[in-house]
PDB file of N, CA and C in Angstrom:
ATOM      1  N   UNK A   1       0.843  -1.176   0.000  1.00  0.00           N
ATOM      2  CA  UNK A   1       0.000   0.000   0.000  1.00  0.00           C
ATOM      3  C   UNK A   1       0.887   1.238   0.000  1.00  0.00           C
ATOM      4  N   UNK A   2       0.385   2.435  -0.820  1.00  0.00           N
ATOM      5  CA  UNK A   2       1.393   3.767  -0.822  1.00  0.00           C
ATOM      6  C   UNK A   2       0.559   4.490  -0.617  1.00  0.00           C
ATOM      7  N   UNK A   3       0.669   4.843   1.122  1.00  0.00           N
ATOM      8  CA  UNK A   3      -0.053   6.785   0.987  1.00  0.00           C
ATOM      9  C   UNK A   3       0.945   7.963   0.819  1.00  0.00           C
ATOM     10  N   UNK A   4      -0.390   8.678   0.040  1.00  0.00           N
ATOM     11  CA  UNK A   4       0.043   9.938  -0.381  1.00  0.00           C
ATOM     12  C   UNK A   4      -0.827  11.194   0.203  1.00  0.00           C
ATOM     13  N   UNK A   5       0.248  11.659   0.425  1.00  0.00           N
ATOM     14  CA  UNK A   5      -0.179  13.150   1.088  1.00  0.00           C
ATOM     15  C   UNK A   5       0.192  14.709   0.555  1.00  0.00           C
ATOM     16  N   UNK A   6      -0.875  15.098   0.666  1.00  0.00           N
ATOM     17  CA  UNK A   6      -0.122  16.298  -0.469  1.00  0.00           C
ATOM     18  C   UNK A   6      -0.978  17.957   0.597  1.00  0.00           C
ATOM     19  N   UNK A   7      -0.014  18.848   0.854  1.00  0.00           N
ATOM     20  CA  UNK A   7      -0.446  19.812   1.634  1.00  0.00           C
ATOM     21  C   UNK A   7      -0.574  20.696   0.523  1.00  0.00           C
ATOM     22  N   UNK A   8      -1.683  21.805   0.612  1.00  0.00           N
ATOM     23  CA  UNK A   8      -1.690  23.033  -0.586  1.00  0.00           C
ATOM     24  C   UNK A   8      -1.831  24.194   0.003  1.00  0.00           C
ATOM     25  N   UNK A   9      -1.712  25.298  -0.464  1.00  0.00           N
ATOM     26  CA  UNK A   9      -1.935  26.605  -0.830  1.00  0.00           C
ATOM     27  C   UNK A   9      -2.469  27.122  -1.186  1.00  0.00           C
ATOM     28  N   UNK A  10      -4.024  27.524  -0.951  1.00  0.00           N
ATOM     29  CA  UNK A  10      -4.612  28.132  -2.244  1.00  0.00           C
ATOM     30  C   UNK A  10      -3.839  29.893  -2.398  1.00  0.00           C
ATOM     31  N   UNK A  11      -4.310  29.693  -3.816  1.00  0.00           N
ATOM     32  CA  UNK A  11      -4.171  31.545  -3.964  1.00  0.00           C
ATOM     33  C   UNK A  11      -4.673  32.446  -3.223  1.00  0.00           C
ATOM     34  N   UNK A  12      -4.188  33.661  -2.980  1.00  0.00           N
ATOM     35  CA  UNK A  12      -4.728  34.812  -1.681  1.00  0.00           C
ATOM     36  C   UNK A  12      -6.246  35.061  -1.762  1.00  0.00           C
ATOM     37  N   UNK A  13      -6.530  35.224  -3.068  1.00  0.00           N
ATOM     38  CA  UNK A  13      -7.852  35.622  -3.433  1.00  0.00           C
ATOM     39  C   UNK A  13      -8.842  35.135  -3.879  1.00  0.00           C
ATOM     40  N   UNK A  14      -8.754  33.390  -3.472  1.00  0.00           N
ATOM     41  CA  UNK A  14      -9.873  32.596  -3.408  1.00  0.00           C
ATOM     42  C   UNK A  14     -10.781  32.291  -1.677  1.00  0.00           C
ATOM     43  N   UNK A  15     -11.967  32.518  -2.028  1.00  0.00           N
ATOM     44  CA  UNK A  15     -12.712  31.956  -0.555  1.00  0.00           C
ATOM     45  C   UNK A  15     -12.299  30.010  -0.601  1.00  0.00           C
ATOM     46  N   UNK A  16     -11.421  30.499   0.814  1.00  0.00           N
ATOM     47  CA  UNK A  16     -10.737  28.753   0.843  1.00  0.00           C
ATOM     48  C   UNK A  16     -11.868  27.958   1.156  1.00  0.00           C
ATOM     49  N   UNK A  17     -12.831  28.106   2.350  1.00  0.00           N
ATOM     50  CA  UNK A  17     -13.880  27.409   2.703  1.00  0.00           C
ATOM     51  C   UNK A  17     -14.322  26.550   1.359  1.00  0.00           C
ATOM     52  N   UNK A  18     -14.814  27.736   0.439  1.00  0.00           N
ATOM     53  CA  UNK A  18     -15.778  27.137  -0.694  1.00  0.00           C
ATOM     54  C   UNK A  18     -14.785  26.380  -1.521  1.00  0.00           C
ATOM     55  N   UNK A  19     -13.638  26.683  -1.809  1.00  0.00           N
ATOM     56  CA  UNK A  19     -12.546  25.986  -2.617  1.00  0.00           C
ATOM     57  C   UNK A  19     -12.494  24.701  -1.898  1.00  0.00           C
ATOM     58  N   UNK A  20     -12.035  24.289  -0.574  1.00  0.00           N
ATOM     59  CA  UNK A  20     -11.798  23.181   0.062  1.00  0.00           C
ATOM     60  C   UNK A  20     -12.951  22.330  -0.557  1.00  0.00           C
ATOM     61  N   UNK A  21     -14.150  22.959   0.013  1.00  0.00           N
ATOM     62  CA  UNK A  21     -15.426  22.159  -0.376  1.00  0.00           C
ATOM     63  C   UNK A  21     -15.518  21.611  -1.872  1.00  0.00           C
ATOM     64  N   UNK A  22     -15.262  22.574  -2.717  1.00  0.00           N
ATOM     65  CA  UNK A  22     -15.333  22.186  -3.971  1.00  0.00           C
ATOM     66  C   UNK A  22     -14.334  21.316  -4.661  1.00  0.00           C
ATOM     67  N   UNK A  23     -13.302  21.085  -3.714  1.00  0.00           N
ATOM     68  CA  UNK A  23     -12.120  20.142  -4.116  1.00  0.00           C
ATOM     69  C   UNK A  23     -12.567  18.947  -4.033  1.00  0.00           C
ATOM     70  N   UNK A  24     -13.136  18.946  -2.593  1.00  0.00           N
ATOM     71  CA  UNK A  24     -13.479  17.572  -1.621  1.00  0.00           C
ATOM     72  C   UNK A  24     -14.495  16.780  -2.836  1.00  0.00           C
ATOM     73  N   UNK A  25     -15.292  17.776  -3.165  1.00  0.00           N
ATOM     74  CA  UNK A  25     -16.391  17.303  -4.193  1.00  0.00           C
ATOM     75  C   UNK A  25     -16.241  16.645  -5.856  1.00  0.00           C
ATOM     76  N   UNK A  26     -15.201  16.690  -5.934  1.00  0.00           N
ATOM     77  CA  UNK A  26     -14.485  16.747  -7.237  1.00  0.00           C
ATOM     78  C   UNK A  26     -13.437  15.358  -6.774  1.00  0.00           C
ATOM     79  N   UNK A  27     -12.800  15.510  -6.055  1.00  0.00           N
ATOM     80  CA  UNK A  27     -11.987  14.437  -6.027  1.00  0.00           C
ATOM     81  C   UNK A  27     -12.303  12.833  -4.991  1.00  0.00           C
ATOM     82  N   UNK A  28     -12.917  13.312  -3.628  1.00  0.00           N
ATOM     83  CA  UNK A  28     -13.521  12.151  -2.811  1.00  0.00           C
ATOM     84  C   UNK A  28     -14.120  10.968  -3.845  1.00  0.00           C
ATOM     85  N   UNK A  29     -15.029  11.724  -4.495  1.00  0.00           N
ATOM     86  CA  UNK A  29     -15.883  10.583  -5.505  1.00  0.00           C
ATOM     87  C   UNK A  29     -15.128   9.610  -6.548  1.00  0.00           C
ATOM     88  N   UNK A  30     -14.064  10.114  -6.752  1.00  0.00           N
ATOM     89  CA  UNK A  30     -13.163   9.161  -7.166  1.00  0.00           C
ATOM     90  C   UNK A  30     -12.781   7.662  -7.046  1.00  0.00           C
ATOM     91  N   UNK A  31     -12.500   7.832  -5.719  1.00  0.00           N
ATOM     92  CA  UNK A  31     -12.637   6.634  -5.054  1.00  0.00           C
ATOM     93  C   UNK A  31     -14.169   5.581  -5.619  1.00  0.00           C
ATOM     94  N   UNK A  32     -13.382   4.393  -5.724  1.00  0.00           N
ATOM     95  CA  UNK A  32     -14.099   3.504  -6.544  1.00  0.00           C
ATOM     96  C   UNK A  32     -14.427   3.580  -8.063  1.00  0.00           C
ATOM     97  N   UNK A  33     -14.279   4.548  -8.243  1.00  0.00           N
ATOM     98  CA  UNK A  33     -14.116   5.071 -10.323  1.00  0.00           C
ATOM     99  C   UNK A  33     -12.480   5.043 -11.037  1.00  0.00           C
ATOM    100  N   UNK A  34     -11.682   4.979  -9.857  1.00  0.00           N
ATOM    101  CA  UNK A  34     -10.081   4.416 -10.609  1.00  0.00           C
ATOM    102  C   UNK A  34      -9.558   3.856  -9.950  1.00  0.00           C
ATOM    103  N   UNK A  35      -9.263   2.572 -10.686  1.00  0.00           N
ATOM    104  CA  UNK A  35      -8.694   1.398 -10.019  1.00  0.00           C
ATOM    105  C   UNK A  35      -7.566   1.437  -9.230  1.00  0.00           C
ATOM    106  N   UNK A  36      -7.016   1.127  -7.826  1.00  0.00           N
ATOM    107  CA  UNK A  36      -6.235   1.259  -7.357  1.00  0.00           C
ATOM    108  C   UNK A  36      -6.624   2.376  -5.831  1.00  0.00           C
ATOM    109  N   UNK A  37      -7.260   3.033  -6.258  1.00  0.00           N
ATOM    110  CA  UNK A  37      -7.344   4.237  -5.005  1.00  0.00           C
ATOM    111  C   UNK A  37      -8.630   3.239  -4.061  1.00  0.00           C
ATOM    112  N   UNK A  38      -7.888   3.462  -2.995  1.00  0.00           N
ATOM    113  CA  UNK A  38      -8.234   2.682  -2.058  1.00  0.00           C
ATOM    114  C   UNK A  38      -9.080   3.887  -1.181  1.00  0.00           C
ATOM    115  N   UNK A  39      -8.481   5.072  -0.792  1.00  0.00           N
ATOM    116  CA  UNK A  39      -9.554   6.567  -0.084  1.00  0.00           C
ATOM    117  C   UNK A  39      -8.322   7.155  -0.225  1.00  0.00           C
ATOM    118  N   UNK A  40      -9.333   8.252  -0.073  1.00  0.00           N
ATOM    119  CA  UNK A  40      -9.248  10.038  -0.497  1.00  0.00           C
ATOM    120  C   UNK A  40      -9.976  10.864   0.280  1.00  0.00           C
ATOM    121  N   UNK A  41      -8.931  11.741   1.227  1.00  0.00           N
ATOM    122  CA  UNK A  41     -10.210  12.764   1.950  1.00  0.00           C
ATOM    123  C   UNK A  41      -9.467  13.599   1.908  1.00  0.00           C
ATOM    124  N   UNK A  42     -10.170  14.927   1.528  1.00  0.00           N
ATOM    125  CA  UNK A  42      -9.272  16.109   1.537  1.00  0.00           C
ATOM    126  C   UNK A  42     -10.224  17.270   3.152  1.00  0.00           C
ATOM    127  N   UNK A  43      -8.993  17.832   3.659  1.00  0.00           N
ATOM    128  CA  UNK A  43      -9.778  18.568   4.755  1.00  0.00           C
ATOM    129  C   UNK A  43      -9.085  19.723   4.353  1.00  0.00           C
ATOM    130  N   UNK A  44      -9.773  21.048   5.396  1.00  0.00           N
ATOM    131  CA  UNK A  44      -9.388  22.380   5.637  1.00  0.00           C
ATOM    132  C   UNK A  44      -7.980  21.960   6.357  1.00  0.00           C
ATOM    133  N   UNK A  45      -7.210  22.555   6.444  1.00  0.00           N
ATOM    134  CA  UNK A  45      -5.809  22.682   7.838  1.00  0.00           C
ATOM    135  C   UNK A  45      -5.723  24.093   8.284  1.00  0.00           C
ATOM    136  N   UNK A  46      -4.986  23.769   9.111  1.00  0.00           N
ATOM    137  CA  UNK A  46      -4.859  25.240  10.019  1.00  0.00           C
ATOM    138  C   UNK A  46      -3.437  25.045  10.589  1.00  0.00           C
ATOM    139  N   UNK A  47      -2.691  24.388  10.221  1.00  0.00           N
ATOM    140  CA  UNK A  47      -1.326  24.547  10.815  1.00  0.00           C
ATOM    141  C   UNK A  47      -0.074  25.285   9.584  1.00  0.00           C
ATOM    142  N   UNK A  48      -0.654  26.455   8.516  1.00  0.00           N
ATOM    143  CA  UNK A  48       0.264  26.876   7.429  1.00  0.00           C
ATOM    144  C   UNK A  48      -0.010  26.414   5.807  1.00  0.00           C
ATOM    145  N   UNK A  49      -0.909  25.685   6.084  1.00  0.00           N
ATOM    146  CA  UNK A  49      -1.174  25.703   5.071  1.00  0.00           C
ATOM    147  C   UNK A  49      -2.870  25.471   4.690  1.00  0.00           C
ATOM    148  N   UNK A  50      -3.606  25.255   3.089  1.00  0.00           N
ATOM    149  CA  UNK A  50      -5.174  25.827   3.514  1.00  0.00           C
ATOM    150  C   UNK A  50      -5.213  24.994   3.706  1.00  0.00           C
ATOM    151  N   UNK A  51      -5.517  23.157   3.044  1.00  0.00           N
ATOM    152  CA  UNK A  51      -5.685  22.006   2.995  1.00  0.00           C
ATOM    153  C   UNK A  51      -4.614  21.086   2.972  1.00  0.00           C
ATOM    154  N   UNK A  52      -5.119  19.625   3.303  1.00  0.00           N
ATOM    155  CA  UNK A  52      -4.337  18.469   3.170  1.00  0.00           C
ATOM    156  C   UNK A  52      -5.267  17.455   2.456  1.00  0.00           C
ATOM    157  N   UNK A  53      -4.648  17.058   1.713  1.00  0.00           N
ATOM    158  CA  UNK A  53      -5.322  15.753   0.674  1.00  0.00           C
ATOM    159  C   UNK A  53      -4.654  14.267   1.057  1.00  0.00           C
ATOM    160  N   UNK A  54      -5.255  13.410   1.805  1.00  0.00           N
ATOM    161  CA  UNK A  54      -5.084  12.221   1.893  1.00  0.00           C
ATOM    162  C   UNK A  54      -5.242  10.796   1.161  1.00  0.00           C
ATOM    163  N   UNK A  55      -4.707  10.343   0.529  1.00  0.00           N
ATOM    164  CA  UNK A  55      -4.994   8.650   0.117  1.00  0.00           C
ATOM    165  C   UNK A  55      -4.205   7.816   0.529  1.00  0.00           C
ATOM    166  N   UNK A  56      -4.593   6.628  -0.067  1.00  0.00           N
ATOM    167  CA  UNK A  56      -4.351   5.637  -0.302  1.00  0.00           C
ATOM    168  C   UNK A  56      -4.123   4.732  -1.507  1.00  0.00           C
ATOM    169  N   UNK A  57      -3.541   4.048  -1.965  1.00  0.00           N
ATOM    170  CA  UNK A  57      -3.265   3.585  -2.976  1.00  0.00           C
ATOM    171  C   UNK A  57      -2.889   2.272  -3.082  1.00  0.00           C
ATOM    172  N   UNK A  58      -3.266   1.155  -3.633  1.00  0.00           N
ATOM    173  CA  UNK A  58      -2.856  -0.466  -3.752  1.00  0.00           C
ATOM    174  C   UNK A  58      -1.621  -0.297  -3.563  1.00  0.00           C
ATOM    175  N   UNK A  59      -0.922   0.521  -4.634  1.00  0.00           N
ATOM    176  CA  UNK A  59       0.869   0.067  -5.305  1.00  0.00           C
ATOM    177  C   UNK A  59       0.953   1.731  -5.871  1.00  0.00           C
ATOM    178  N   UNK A  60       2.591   1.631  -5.955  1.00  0.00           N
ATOM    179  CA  UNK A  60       2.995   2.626  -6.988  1.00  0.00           C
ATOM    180  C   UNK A  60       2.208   2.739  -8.098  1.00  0.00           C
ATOM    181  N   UNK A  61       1.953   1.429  -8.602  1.00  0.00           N
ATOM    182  CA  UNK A  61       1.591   1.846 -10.040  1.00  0.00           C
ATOM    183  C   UNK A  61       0.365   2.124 -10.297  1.00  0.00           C
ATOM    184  N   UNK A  62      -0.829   1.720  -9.062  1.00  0.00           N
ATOM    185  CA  UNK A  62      -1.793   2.793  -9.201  1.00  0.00           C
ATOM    186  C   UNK A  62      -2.024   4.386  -8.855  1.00  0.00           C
ATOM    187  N   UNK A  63      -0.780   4.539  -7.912  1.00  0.00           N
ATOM    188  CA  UNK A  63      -0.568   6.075  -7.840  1.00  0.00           C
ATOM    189  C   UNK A  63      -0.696   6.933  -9.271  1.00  0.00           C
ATOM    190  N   UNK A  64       0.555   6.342 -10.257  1.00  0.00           N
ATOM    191  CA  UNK A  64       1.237   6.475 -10.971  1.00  0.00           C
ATOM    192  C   UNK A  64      -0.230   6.760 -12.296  1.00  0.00           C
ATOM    193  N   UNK A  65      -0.940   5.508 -12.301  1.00  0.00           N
ATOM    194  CA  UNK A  65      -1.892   6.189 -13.123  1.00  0.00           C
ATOM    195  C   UNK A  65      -2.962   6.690 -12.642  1.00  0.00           C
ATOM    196  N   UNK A  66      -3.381   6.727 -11.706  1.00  0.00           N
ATOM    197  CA  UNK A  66      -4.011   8.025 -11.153  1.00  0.00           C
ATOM    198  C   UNK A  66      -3.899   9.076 -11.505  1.00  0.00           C
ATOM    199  N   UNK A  67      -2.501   9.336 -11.149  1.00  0.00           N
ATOM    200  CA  UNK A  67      -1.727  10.917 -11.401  1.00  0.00           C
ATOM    201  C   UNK A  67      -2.637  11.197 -13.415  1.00  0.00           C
ATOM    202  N   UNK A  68      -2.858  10.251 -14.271  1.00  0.00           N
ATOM    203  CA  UNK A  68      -2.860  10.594 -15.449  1.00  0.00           C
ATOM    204  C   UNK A  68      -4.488   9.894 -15.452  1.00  0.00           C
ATOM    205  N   UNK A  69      -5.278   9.336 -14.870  1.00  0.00           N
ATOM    206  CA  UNK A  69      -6.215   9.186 -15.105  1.00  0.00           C
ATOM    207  C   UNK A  69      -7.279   9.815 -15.744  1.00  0.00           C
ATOM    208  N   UNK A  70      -8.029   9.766 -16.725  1.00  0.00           N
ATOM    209  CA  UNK A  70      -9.095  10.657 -17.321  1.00  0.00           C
ATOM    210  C   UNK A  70     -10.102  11.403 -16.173  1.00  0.00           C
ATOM    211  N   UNK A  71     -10.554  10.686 -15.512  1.00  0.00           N
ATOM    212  CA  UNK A  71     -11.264  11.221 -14.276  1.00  0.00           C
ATOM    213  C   UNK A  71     -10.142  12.000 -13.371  1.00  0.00           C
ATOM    214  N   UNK A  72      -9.266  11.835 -12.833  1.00  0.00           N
ATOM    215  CA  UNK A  72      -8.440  12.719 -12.419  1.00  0.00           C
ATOM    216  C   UNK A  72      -8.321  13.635 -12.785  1.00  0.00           C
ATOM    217  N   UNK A  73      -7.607  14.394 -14.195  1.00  0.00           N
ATOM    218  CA  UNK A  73      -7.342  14.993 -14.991  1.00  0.00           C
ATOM    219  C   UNK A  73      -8.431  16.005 -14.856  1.00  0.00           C
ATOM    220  N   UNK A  74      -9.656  15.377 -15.544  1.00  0.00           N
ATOM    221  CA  UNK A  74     -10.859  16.593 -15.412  1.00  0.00           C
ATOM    222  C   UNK A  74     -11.203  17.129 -14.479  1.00  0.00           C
ATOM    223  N   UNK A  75     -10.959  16.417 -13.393  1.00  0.00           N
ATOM    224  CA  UNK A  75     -11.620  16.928 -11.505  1.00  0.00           C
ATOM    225  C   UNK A  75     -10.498  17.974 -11.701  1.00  0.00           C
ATOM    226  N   UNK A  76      -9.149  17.859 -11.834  1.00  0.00           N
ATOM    227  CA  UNK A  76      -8.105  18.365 -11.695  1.00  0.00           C
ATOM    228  C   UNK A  76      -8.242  20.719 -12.696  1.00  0.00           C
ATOM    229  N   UNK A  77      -9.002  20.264 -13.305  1.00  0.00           N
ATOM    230  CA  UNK A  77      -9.030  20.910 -14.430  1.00  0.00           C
ATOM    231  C   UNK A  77     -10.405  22.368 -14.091  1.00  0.00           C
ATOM    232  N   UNK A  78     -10.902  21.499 -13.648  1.00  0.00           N
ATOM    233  CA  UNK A  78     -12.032  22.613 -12.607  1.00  0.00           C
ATOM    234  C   UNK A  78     -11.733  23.329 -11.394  1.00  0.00           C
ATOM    235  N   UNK A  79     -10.552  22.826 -10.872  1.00  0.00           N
ATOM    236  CA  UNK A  79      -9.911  23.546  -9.492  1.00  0.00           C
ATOM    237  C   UNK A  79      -8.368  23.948  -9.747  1.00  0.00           C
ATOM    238  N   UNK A  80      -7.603  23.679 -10.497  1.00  0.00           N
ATOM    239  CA  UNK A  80      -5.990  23.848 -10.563  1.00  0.00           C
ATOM    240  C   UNK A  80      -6.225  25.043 -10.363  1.00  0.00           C
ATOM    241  N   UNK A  81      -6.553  25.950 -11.350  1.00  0.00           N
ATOM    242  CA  UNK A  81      -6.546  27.730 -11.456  1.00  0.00           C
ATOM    243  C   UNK A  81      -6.579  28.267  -9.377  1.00  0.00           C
ATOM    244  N   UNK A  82      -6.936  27.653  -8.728  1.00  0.00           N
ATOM    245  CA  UNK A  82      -7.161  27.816  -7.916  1.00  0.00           C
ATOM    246  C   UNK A  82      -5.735  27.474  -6.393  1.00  0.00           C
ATOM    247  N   UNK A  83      -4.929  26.909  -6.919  1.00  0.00           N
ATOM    248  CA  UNK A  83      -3.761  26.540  -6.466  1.00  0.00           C
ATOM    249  C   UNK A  83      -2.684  27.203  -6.668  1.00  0.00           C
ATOM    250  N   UNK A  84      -2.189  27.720  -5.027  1.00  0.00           N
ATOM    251  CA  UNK A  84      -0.952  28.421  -5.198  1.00  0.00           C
ATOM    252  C   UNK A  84       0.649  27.484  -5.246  1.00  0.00           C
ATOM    253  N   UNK A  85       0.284  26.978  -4.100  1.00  0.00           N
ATOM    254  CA  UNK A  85       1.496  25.959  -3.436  1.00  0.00           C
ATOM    255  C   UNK A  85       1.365  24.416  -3.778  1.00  0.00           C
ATOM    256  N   UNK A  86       1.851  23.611  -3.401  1.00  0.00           N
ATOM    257  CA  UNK A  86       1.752  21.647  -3.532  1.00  0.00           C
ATOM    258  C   UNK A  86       3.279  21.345  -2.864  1.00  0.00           C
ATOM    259  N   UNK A  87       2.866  20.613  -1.803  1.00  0.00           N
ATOM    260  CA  UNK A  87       4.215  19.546  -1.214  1.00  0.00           C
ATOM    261  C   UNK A  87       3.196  18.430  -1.399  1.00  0.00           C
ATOM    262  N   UNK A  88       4.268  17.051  -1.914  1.00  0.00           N
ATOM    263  CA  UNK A  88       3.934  16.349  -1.368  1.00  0.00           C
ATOM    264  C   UNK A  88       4.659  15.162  -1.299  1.00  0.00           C
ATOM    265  N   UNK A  89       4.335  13.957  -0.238  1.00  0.00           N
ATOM    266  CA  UNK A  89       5.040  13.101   0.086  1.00  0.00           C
ATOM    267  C   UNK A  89       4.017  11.569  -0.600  1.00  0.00           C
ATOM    268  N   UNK A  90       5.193  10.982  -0.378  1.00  0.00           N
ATOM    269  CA  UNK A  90       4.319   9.191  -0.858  1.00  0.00           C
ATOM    270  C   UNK A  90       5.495   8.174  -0.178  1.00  0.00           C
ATOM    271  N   UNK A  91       4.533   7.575   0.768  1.00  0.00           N
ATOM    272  CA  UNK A  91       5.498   6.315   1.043  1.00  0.00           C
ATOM    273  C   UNK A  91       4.796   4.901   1.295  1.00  0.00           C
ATOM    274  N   UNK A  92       5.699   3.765   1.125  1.00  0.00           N
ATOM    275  CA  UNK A  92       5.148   2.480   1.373  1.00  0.00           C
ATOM    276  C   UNK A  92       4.619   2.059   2.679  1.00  0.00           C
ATOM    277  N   UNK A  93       3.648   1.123   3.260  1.00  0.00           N
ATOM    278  CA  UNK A  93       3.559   1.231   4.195  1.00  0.00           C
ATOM    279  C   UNK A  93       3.339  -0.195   4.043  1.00  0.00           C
TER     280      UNK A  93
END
C-alpha cells in the first residue's frame, strides 16, 4: 500500500472554505471510479497551510496512473486555477 499526502496553498484571493469544499467534491468521488485508489479525503488545515489531501493507494503503479487518469485529470481541471502551493510526500507502508 502507498499513501500519499499532499499539503496546498490556495491563492490569496480565493474563498478557501468554498474551494476546500469544492475540491473535496471533485476528487472524494473518485474513489471507486479508478482502479487502485483505495480513499481520499481532503480537509481544511490550520497549521500553514489551507488544505491536506489524503490517500491511499494499492501500489505505486496505481498512484502512478491516477496521477494521469481521465477522471483525475478533469476533476483536476475545474480547481488547478485555484492553487498556489503543492508539497507532497508518498510512502510504502
Amino acid at each position: 500500500m502507498i499513501k500519499h499526502i499532499v499539503l496546498y496553498n490556495l491563492k490569496p484571493d480565493v474563498d478557501k472554505e468554498a474551494s476546500v469544499k469544492l475540491i473535496a467534491s471533485l476528487l472524494e468521488p473518485l474513489v471507486g471510479q479508478i482502479p487502485g485508489l483505495q480513499h481520499l479525503e481532503i480537509r481544511r488545515a490550520y497549521n500553514g497551510v489551507d488544505y491536506a489531501l489524503y490517500s491511499e493507494f494499492e501500489s505505486r503503479e496505481a498512484l502512478a496512473a491516477y496521477a494521469v487518469h481521465p477522471l483525475h485529470l478533469a476533476a483536476k481541471e475545474q480547481f488547478f486555477h485555484l492553487l498556489d502551493k503543492r508539497v507532497a510526500a508518498d510512502y510504502d507502508l
